[in-house]
N, C-alpha and C. Protein backbone atom coordinates (compact mmCIF):
# COMPACT_ATOMS: atom_id res chain seq x y z
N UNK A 1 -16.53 -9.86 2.39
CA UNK A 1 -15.95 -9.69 1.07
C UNK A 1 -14.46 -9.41 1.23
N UNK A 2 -13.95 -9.57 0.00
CA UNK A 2 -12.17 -9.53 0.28
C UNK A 2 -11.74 -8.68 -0.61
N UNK A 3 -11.53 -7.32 -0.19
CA UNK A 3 -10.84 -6.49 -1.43
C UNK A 3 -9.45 -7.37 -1.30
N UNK A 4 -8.72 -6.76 -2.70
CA UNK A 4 -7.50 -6.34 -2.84
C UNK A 4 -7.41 -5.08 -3.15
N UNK A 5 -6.19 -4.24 -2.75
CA UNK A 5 -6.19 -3.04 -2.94
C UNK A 5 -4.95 -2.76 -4.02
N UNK A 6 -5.11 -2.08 -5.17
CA UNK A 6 -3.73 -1.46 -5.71
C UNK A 6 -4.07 -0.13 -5.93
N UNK A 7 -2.16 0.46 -5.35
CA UNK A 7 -2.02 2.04 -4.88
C UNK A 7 -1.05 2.27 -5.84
N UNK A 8 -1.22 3.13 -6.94
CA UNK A 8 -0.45 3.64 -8.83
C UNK A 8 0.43 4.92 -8.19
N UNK A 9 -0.13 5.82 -6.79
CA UNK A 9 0.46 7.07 -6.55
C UNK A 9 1.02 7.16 -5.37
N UNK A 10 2.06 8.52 -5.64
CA UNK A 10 2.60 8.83 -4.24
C UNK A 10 2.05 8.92 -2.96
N UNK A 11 2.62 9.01 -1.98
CA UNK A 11 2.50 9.51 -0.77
C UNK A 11 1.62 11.04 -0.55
N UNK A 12 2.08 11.93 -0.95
CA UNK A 12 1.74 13.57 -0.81
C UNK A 12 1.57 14.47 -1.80
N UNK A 13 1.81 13.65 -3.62
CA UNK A 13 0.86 14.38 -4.91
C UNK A 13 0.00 13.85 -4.97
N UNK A 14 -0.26 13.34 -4.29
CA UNK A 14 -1.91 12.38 -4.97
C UNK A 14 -3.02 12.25 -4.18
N UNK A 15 -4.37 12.84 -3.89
CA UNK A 15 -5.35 12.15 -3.40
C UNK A 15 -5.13 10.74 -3.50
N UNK A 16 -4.91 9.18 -4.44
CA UNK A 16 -5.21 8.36 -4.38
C UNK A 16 -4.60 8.00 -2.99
N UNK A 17 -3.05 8.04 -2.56
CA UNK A 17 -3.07 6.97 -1.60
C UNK A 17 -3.63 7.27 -0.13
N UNK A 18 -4.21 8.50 0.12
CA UNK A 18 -5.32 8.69 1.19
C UNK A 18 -6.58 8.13 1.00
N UNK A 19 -7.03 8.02 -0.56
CA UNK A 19 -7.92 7.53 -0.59
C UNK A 19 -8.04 5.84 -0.21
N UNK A 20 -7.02 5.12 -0.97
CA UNK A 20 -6.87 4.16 -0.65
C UNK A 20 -6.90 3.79 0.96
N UNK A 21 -6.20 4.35 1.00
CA UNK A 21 -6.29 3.95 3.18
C UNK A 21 -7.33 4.14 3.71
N UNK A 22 -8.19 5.13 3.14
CA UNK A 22 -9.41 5.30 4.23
C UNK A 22 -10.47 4.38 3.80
N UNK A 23 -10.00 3.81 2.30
CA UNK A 23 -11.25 2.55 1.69
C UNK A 23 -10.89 1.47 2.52
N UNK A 24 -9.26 1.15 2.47
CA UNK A 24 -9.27 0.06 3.27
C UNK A 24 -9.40 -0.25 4.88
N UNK A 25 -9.35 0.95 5.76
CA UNK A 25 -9.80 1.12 6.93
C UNK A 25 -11.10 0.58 7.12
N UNK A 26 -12.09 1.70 6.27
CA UNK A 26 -13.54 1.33 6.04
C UNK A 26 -13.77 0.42 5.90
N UNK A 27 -13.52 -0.60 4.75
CA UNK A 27 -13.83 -1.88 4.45
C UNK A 27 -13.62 -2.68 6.15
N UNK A 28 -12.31 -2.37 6.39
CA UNK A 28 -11.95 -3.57 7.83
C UNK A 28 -12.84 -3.22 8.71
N UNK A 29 -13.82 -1.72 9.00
CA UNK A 29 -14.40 -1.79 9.97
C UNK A 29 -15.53 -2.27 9.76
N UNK A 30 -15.83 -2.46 8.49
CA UNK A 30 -17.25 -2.86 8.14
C UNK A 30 -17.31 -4.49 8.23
N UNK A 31 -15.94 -4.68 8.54
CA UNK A 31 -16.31 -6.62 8.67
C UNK A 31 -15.41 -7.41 7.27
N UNK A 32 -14.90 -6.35 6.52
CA UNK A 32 -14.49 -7.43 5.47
C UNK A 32 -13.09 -7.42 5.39
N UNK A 33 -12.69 -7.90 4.58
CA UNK A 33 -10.75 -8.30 4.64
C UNK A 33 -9.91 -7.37 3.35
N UNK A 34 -9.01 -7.13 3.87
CA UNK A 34 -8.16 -6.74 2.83
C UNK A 34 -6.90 -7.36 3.17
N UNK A 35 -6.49 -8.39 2.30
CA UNK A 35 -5.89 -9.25 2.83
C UNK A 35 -4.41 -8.53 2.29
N UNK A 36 -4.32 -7.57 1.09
CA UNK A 36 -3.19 -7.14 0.63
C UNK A 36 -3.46 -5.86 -0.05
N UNK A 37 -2.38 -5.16 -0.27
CA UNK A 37 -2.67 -3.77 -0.79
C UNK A 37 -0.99 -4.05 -1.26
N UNK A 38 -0.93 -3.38 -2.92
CA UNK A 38 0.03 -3.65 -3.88
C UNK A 38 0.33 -2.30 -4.17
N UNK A 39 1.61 -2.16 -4.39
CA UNK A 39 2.29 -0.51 -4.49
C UNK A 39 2.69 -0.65 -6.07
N UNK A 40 2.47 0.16 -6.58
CA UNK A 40 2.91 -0.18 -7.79
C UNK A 40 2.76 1.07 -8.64
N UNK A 41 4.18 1.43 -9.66
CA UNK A 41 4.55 2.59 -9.96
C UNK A 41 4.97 3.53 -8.80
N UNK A 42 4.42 4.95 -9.06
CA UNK A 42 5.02 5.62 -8.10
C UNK A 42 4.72 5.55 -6.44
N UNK A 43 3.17 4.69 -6.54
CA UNK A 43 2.91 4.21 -5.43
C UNK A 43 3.80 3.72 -4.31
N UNK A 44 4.91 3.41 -4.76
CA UNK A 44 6.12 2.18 -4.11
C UNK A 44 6.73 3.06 -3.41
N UNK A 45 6.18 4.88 -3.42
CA UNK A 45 7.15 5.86 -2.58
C UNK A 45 6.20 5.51 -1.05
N UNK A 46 5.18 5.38 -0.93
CA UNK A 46 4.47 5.08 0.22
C UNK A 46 5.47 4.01 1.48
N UNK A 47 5.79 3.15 0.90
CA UNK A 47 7.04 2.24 1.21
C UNK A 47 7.95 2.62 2.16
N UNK A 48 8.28 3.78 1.88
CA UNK A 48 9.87 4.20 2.38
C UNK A 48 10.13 4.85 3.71
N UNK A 49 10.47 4.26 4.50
CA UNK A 49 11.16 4.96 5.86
C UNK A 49 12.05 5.88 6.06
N UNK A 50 12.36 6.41 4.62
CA UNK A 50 12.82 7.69 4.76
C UNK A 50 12.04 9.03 4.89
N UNK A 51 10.93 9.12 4.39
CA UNK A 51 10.03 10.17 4.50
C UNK A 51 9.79 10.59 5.93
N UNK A 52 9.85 12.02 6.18
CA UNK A 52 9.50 12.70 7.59
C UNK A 52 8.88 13.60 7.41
N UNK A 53 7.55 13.24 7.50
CA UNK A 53 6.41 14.21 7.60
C UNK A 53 6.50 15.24 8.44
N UNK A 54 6.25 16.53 8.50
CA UNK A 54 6.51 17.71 9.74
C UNK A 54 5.13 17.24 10.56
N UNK A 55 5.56 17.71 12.25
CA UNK A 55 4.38 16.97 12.84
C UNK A 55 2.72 17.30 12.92
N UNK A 56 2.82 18.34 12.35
CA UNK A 56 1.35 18.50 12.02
C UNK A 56 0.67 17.97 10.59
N UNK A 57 1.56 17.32 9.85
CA UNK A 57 0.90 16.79 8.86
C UNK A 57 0.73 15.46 9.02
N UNK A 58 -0.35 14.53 8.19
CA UNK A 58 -0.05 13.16 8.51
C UNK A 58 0.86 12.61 7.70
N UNK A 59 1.52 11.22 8.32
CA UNK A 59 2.04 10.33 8.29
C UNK A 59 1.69 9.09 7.83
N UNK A 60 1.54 9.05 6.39
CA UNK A 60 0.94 8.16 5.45
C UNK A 60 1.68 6.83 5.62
N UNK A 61 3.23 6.84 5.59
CA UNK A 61 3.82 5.77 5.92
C UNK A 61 3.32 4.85 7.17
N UNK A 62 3.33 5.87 7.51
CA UNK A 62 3.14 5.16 9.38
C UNK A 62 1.90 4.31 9.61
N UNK A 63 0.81 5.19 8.77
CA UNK A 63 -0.78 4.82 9.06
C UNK A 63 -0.67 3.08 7.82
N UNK A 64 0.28 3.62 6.70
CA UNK A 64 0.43 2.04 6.17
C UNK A 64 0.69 0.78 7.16
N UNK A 65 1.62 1.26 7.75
CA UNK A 65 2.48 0.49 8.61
C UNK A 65 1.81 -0.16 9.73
N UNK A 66 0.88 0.97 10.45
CA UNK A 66 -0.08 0.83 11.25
C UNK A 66 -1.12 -0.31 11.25
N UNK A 67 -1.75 0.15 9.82
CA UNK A 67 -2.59 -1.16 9.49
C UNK A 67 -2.64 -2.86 9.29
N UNK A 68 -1.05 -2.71 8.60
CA UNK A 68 -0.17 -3.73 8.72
C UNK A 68 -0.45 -4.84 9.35
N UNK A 69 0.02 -3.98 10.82
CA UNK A 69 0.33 -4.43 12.00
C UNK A 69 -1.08 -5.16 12.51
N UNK A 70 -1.76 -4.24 12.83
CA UNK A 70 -3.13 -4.36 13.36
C UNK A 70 -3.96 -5.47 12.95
N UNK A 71 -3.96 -5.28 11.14
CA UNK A 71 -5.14 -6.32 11.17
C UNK A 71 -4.72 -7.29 9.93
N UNK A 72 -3.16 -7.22 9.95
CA UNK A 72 -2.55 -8.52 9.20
C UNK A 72 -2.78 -8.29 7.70
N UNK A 73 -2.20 -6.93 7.56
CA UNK A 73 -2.48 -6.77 5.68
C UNK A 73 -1.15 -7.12 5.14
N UNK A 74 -1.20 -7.24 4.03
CA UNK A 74 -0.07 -7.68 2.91
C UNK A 74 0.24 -6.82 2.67
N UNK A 75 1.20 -5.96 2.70
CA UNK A 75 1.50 -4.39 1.99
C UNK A 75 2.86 -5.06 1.16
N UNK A 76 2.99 -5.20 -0.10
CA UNK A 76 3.86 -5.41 -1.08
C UNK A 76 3.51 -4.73 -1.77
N UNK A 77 5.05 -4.45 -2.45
CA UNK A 77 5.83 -2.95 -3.28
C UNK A 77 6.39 -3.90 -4.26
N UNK A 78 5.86 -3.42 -5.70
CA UNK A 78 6.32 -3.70 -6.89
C UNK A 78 8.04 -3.95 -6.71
N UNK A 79 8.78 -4.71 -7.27
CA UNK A 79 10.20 -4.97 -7.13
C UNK A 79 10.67 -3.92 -8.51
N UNK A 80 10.32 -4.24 -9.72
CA UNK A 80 10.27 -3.58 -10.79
C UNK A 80 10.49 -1.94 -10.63
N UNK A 81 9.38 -1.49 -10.39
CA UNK A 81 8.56 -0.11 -10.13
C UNK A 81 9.75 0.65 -8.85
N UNK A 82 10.07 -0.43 -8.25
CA UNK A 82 10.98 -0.01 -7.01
C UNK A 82 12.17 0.58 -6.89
N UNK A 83 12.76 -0.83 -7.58
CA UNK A 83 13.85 -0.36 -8.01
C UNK A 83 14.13 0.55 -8.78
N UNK A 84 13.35 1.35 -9.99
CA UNK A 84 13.74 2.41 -10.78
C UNK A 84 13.45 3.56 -9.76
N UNK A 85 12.50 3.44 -8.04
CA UNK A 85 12.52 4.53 -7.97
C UNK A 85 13.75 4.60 -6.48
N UNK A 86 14.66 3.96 -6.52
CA UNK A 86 15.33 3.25 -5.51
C UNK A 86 15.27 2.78 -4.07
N UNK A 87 13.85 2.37 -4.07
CA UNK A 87 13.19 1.43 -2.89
C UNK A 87 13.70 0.09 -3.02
N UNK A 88 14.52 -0.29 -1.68
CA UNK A 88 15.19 -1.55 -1.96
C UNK A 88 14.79 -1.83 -0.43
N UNK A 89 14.78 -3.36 -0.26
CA UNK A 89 14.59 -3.80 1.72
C UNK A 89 15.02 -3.06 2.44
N UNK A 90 16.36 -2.02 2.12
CA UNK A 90 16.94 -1.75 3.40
C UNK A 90 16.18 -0.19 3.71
N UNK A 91 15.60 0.06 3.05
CA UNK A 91 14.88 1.45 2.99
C UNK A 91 12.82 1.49 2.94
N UNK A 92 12.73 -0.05 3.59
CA UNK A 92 11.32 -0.69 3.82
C UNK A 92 11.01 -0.11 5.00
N UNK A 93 9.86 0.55 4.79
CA UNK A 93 8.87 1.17 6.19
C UNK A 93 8.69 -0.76 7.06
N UNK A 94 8.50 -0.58 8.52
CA UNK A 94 7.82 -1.82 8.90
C UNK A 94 6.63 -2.63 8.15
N UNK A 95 6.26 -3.34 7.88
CA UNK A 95 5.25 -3.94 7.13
C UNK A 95 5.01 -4.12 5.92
N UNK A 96 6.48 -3.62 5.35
CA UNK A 96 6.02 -3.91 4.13
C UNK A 96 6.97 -4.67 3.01
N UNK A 97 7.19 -5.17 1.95
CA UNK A 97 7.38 -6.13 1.48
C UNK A 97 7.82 -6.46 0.29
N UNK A 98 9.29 -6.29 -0.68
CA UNK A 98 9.05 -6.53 -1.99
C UNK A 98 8.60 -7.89 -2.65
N UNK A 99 8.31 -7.58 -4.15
CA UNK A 99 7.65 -8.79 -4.44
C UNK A 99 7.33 -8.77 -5.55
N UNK A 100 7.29 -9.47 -7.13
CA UNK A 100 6.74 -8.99 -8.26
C UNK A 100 5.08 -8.94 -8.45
N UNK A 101 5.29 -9.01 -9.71
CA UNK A 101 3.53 -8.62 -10.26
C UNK A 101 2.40 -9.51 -10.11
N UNK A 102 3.14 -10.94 -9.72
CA UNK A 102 2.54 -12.02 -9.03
C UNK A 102 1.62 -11.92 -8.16
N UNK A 103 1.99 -11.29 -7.23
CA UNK A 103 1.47 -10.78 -6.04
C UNK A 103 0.50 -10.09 -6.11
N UNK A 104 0.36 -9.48 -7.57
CA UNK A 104 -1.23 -8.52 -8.00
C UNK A 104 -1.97 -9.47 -8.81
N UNK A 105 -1.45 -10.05 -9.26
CA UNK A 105 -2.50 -10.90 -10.30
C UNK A 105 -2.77 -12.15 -9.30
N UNK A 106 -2.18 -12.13 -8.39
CA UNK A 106 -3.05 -13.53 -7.18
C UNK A 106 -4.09 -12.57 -6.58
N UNK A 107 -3.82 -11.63 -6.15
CA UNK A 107 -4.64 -10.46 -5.52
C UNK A 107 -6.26 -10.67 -6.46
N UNK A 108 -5.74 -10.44 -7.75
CA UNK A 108 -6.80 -9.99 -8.47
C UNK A 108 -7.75 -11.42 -9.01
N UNK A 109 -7.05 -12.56 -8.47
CA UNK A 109 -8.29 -13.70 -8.80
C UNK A 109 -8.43 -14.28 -7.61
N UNK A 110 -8.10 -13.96 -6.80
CA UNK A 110 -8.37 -15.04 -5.24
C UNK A 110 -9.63 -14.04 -4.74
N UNK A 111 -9.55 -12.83 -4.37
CA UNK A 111 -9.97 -11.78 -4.15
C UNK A 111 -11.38 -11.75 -5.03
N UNK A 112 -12.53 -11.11 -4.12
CA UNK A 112 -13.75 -10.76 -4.75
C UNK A 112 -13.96 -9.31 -5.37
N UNK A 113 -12.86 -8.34 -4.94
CA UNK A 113 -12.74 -7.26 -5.82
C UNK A 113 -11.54 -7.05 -5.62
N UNK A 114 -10.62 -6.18 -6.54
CA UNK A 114 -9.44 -5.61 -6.54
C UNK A 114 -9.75 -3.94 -7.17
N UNK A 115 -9.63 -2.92 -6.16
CA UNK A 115 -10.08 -1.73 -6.35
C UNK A 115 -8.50 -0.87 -6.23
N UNK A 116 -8.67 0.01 -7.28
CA UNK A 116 -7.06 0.49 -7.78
C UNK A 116 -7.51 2.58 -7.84
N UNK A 117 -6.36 2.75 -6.94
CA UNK A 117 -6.52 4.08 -7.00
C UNK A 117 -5.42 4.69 -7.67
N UNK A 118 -5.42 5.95 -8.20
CA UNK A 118 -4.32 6.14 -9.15
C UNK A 118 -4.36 6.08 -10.56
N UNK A 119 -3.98 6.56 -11.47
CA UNK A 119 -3.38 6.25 -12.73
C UNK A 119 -2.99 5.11 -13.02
């Protein structure tokens, strides 16, 4: 099966975007694809390579970034949503990607589910 994933919340107010990561981990170990995961609203703070977690906490960016890498996810950040919160390319964690709303509404019909955490 092929989620798509969309992430509505921050980095570190929100249960959602932990939640999100550990659905889409799960899903990949269970055999299925998440071919993209969409940032959108305040979600788009997940994004940013400016954040420095102290080292005993986790590193949400990183574990985005991580996944990325590993097993070839789409991580695109609302362009819209971004820019009001001033996420621009040059302030892009590795792996990830601006892009408009396109990018969620292909998500959401190519895709056999699109599961959204957040507001």
């Amino acid at each position: 099966m092929k989620f798509g994933i969309l992430v509505n919340e921050g980095p570190y107010n929100h249960q959602a975007t932990d939640s999100a990561y550990q659905f889409a981990k799960a899903a990949i170990d269970k055999g299925h694809q998440v071919p993209r995961v969409f940032f959108y609203h305040d979600g788009v703070y997940n994004s940013t390579r400016l954040t420095e977690p102290p080292q005993d906490d986790r590193n949400i960016v990183a574990r985005w970034s991580k996944l990325a890498e590993e097993h070839n996810v789409d991580l695109v950040v609302c362009v819209a949503a971004g820019l009001r919160r001033g996420i621009k390319d040059e302030v892009l964690a590795p792996g990830f990607r601006i892009s408009g709303l396109g990018q969620l509404v292909e998500a959401g019909i190519q895709y056999d589910r699109l599961v959204t955490f957040g507001d």
